[in-house]
Protein backbone atom coordinates (compact mmCIF):
# COMPACT_ATOMS: atom_id res chain seq x y z
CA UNK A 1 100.33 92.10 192.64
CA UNK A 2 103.74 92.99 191.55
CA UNK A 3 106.71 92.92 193.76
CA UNK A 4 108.26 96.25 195.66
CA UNK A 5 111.39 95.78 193.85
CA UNK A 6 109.87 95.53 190.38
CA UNK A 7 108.16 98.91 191.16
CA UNK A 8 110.42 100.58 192.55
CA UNK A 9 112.96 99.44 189.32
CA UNK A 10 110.46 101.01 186.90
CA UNK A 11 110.17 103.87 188.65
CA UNK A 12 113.58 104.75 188.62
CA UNK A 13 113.61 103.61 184.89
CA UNK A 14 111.23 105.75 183.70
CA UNK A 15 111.69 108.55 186.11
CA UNK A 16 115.38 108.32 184.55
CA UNK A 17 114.25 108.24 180.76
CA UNK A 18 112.11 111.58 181.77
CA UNK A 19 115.54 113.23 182.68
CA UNK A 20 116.86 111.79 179.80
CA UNK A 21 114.27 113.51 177.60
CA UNK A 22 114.89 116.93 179.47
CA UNK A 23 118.38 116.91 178.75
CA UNK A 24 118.20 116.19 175.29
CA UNK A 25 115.70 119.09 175.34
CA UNK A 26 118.17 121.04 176.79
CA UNK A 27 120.87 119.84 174.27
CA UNK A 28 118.14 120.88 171.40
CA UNK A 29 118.05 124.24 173.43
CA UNK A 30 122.09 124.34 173.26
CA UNK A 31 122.12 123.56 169.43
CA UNK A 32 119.41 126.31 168.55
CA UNK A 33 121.08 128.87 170.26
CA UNK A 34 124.36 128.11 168.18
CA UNK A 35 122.32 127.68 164.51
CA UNK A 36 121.16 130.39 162.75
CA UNK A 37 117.63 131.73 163.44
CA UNK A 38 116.17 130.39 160.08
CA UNK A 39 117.50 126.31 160.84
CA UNK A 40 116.37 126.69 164.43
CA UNK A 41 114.52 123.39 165.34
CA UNK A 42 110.76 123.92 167.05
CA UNK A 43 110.83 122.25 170.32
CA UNK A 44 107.34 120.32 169.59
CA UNK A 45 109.20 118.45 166.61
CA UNK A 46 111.91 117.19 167.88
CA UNK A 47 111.07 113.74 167.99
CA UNK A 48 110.57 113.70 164.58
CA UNK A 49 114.39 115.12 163.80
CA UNK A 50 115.79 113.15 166.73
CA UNK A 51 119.03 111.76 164.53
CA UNK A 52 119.20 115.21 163.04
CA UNK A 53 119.46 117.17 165.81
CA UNK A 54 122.08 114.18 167.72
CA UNK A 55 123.87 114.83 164.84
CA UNK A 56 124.24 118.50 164.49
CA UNK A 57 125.30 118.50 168.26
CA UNK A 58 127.98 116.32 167.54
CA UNK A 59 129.43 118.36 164.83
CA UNK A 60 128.95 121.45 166.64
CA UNK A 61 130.02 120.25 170.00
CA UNK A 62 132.69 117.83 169.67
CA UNK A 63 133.55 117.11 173.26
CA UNK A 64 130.34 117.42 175.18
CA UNK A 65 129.18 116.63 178.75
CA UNK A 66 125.82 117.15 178.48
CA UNK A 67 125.34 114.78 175.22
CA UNK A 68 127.60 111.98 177.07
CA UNK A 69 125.19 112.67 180.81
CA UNK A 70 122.31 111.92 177.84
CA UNK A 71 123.56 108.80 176.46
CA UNK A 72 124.24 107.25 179.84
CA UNK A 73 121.22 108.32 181.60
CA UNK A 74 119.12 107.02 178.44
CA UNK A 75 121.14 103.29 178.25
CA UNK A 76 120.98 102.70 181.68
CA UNK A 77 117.36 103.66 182.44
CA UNK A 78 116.69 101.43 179.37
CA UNK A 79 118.71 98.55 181.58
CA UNK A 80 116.97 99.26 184.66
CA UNK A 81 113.41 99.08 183.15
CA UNK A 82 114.41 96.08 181.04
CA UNK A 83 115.09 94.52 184.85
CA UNK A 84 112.03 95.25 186.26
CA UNK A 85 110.43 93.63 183.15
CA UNK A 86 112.77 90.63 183.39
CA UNK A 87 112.24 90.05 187.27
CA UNK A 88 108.33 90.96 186.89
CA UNK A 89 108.08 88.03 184.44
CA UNK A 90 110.16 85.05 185.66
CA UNK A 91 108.94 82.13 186.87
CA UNK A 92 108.81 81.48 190.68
């Protein structure tokens, strides 16, 4: 049986890569609405143009909250679940 501590710290880390995902949704969202209607991005494929559509924000957004709320929510949810894997395995 796992630990609280360990469950509770992938929780949060995947609860907090979910709101990552949704805001880079919403930054996809942001970018279509500033591209023209025929290089509009289909939400369904936007894993597959991930670096694409990071970098078409950046050039069309230069200073951007929403892309730096992102990048921070996505590297520390990252640290938090790599925690929970750390502590989970460890020898007593």
């Amino acid at each position: 049986m796992l630990p609280t501590v360990v469950k509770v710290l992938f929780g949060a880390g995947a609860i907090g890569m979910v709101a990552g995902w949704s805001l880079f949704i919403r930054m996809a969202i942001e970018l279509n609405r500033a591209l023209a209607p025929q290089k509009r991005f289909f939400i369904l494929e936007l894993r597959m143009r991930f670096h694409e559509v990071k970098r078409l924000h950046e050039e069309l957004f230069p200073v951007s909250a929403l892309r730096a709320t992102w990048f921070a929510l996505m590297v520390s949810s990252v640290i938090v679940l790599a925690v929970a894997i750390i502590v989970a395995v460890k020898p007593k």
